[in-house]
N, C-alpha and C. Protein backbone atom coordinates (compact mmCIF):
# COMPACT_ATOMS: atom_id res chain seq x y z
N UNK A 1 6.80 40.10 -33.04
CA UNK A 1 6.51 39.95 -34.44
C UNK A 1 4.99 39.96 -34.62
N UNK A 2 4.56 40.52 -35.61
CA UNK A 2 3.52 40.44 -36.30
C UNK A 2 3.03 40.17 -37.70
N UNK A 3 1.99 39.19 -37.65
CA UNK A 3 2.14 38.40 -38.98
C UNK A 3 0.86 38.45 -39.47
N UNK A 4 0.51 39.27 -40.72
CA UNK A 4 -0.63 39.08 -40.98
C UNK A 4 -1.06 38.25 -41.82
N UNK A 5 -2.73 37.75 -41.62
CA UNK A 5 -2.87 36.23 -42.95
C UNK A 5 -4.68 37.08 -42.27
N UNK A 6 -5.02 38.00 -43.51
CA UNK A 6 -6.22 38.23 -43.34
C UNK A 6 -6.69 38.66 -44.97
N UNK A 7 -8.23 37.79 -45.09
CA UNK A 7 -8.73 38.39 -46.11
C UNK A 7 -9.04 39.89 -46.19
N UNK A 8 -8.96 40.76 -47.41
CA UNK A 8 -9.02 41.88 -47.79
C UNK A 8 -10.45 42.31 -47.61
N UNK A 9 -11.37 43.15 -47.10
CA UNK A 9 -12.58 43.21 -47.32
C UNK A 9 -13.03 44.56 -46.32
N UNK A 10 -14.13 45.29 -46.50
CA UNK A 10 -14.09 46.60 -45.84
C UNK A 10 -13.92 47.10 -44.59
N UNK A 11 -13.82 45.69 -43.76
CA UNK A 11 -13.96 45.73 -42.29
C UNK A 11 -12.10 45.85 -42.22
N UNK A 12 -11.23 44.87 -43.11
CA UNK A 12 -9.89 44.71 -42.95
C UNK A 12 -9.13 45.73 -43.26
N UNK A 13 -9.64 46.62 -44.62
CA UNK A 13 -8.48 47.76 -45.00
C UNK A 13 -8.03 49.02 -44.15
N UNK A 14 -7.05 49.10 -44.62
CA UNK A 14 -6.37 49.72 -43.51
C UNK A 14 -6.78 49.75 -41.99
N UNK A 15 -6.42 48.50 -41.40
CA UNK A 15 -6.75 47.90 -40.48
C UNK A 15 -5.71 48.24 -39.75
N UNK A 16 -4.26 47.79 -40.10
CA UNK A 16 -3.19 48.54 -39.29
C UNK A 16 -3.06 49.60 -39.78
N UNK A 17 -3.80 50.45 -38.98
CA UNK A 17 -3.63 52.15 -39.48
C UNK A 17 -2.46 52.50 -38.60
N UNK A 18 -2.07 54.02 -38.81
CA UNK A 18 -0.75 54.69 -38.39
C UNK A 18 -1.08 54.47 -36.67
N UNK A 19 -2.56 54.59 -36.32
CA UNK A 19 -2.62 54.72 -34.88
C UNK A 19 -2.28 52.87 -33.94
N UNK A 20 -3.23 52.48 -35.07
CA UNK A 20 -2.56 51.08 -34.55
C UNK A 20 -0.84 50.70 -34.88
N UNK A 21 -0.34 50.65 -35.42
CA UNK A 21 0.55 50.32 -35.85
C UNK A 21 2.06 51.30 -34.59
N UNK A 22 0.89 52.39 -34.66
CA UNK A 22 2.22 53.32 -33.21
C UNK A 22 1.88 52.52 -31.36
N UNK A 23 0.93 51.46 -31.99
CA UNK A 23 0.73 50.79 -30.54
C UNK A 23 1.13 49.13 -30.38
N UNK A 24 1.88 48.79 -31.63
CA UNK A 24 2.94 47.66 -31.73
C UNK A 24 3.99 48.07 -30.85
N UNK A 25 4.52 46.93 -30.02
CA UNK A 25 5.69 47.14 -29.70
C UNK A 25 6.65 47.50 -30.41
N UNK A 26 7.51 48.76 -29.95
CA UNK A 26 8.76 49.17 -30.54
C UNK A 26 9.62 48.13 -30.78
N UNK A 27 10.30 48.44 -32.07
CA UNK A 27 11.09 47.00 -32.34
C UNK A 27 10.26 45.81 -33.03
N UNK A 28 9.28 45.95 -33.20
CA UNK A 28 8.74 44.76 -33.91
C UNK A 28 8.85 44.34 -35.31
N UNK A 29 8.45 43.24 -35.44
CA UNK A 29 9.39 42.98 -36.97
C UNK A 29 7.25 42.34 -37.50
N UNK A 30 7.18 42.88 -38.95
CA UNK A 30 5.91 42.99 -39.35
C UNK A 30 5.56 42.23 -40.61
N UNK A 31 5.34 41.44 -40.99
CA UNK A 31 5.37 40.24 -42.01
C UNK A 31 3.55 40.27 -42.41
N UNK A 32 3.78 40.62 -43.94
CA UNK A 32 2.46 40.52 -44.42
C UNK A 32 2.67 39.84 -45.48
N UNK A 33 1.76 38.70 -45.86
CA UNK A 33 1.52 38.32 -46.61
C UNK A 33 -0.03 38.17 -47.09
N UNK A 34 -0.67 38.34 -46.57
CA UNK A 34 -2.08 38.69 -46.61
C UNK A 34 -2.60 39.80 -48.43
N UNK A 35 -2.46 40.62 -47.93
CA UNK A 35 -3.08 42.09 -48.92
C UNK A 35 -2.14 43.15 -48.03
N UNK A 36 -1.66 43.51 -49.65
CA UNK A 36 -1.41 45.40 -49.12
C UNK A 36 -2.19 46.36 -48.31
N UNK A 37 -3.08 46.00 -48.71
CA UNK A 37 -4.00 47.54 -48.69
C UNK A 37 -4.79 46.87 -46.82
N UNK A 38 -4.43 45.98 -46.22
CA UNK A 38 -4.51 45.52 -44.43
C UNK A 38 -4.00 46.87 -44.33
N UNK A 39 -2.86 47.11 -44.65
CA UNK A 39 -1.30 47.70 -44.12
C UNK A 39 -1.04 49.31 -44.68
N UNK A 40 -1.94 50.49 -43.85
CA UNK A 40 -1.73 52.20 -43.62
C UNK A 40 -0.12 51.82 -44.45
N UNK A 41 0.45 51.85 -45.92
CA UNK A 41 1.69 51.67 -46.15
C UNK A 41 2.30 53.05 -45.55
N UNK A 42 1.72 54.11 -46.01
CA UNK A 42 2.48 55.25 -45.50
C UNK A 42 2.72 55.72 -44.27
N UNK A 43 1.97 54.88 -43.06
CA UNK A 43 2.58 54.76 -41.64
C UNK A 43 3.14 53.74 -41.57
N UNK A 44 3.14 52.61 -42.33
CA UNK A 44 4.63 51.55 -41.89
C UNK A 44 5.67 52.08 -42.40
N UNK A 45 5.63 52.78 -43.50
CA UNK A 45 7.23 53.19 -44.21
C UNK A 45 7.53 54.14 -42.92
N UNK A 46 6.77 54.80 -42.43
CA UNK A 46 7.09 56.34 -41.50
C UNK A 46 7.52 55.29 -40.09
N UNK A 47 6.79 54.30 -39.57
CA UNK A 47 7.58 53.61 -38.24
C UNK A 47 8.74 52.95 -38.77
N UNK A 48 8.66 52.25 -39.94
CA UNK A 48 10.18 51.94 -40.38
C UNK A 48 11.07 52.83 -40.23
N UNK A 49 10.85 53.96 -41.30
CA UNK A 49 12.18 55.32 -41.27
C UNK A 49 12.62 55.46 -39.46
N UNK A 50 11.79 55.58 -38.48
CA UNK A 50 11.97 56.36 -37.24
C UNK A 50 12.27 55.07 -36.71
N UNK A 51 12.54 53.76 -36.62
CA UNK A 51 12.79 52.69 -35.56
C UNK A 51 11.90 52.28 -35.32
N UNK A 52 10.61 52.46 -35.29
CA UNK A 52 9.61 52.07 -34.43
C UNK A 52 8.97 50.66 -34.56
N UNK A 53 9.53 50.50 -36.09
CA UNK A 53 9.48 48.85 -36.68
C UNK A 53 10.92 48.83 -36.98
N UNK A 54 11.34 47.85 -36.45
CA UNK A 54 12.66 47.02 -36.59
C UNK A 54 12.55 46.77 -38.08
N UNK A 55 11.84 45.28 -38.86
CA UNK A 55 11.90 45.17 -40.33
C UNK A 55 10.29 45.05 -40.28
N UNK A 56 10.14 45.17 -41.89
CA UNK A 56 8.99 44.98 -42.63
C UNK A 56 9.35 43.64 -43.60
N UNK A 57 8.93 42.43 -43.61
CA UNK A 57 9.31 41.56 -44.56
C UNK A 57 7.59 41.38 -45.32
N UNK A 58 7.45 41.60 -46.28
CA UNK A 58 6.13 42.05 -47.53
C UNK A 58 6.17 41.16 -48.52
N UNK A 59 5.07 40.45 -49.17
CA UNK A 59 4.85 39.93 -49.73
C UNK A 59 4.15 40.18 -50.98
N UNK A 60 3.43 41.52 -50.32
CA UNK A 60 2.22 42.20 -50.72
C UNK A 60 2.53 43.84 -50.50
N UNK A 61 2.00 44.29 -51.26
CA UNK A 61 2.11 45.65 -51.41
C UNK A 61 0.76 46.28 -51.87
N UNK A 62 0.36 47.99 -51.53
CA UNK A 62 -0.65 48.55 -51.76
C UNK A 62 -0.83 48.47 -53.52
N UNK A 63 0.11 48.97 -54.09
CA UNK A 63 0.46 48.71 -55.70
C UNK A 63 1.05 47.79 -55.99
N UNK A 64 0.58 47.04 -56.67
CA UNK A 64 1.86 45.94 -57.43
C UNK A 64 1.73 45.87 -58.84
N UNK A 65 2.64 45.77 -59.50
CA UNK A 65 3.59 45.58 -58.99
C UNK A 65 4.13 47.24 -58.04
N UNK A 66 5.07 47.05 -57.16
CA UNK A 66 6.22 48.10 -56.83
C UNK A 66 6.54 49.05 -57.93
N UNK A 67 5.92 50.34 -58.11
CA UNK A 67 6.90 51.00 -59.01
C UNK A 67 7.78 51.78 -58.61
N UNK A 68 8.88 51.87 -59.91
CA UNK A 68 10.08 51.69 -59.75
C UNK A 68 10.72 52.78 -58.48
N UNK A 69 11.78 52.61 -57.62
CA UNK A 69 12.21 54.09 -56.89
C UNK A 69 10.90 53.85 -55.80
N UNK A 70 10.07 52.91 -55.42
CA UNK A 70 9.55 53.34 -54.64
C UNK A 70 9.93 53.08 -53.09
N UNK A 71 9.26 53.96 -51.82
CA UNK A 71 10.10 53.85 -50.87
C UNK A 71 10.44 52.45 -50.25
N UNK A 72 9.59 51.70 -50.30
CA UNK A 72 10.47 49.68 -49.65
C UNK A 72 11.22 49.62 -50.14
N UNK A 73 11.47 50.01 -51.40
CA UNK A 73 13.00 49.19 -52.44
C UNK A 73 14.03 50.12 -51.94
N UNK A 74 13.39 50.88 -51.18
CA UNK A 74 14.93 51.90 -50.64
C UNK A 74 15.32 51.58 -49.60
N UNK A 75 14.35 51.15 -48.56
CA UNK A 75 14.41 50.97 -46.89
C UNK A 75 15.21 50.13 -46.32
N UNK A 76 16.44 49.83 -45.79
CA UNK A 76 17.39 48.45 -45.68
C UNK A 76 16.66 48.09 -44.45
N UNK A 77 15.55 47.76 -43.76
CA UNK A 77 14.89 47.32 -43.20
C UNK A 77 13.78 46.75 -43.71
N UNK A 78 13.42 46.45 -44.74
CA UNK A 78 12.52 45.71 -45.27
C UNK A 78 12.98 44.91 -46.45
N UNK A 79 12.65 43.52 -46.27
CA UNK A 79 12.38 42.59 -47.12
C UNK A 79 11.10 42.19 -47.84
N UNK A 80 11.73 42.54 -49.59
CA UNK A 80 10.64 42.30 -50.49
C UNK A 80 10.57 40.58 -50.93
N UNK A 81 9.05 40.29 -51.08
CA UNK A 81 8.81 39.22 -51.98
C UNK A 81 7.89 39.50 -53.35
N UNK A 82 7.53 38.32 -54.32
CA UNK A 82 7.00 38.87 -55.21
C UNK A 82 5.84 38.40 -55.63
N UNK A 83 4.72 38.51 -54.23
CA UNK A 83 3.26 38.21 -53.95
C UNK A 83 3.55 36.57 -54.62
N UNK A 84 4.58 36.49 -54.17
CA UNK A 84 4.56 34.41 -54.18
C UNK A 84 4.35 33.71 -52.90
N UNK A 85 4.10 33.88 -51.82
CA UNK A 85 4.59 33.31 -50.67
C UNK A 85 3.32 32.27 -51.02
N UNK A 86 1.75 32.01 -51.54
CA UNK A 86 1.66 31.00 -51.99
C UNK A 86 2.10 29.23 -51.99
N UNK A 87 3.15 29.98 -52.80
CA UNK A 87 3.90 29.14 -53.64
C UNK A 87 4.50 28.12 -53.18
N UNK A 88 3.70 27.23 -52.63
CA UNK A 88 4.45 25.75 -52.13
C UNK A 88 3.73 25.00 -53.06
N UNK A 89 4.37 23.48 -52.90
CA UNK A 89 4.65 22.41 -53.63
C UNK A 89 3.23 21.54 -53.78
N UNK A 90 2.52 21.72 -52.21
CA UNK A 90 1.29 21.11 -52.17
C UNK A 90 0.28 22.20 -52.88
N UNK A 91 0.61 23.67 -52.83
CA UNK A 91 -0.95 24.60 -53.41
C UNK A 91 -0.44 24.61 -54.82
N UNK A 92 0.95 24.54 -55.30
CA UNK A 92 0.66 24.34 -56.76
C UNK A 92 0.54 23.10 -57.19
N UNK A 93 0.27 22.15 -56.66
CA UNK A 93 -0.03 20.76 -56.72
C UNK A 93 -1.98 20.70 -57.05
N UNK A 94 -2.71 21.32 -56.28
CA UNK A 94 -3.70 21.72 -55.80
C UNK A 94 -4.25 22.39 -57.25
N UNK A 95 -3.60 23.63 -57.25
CA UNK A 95 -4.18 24.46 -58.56
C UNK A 95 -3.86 23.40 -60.14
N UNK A 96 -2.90 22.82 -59.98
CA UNK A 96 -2.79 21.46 -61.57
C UNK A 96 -3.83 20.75 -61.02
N UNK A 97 -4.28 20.18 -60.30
CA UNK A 97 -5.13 19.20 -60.22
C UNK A 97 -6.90 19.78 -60.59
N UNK A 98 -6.86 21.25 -59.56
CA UNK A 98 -8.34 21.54 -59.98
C UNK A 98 -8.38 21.89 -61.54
N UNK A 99 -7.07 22.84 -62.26
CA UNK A 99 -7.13 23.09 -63.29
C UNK A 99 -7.60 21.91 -64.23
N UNK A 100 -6.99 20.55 -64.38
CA UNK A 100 -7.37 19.33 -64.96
C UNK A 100 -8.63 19.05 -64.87
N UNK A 101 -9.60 19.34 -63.33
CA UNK A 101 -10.78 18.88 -63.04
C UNK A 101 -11.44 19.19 -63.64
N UNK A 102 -11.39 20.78 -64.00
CA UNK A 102 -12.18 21.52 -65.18
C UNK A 102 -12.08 21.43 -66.57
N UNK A 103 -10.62 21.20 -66.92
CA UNK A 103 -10.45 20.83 -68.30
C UNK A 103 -11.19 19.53 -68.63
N UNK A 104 -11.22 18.67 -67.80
CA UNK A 104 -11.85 17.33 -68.13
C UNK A 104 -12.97 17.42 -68.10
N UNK A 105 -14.01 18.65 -67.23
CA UNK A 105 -15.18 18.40 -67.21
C UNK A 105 -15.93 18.99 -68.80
N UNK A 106 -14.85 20.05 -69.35
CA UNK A 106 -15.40 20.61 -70.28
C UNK A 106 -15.08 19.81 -71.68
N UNK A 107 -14.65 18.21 -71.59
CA UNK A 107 -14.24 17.33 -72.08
C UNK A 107 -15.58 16.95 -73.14
């Protein structure tokens, strides 16, 4: 498995390019939640189609939203999310609290 958690920035994009990505172990299962645009999409959809990635589970995508018919929403090897993975109890805990910090300061 491979799991990405990297900021977006010129050194990172397309970081797993088609050449890296053909030097993952066959069979690997590829979990981004990071940024789309880490992730050559049009060589992960192409190692998906051929086996070469087992699943894609995405959080993040090059476009988002997904438009409609596009190839992940077709692929039964990949699992979509909807750029929430975020979304726990303590970081939206976090964002009410700083949000208040500011409302109060502009008090």
């Amino acid at each position: 498995m491979l799991s990405v958690h990297l900021l977006l920035n010129d050194e990172t994009r397309d970081l797993l390019s088609a050449e890296r990505i053909a030097r993952i172990k066959k069979g690997a299962i590829l979990v981004n939640t990071a940024r789309g645009a880490i992730v050559d999409e049009a060589a992960m959809i192409a190692a998906l189609r051929s086996g070469h990635l087992r699943h894609a589970a995405l959080d993040v995508f090059a476009t988002e939203p997904l438009p409609a018919g596009h190839a992940l929403t077709t692929l039964p090897n990949v699992t979509l999310s909807a750029h929430s993975a975020f979304r726990t109890p303590e970081a939206s805990n976090k964002l009410l609290r700083m949000a208040l910090d500011i409302a109060g300061a502009l008090v």
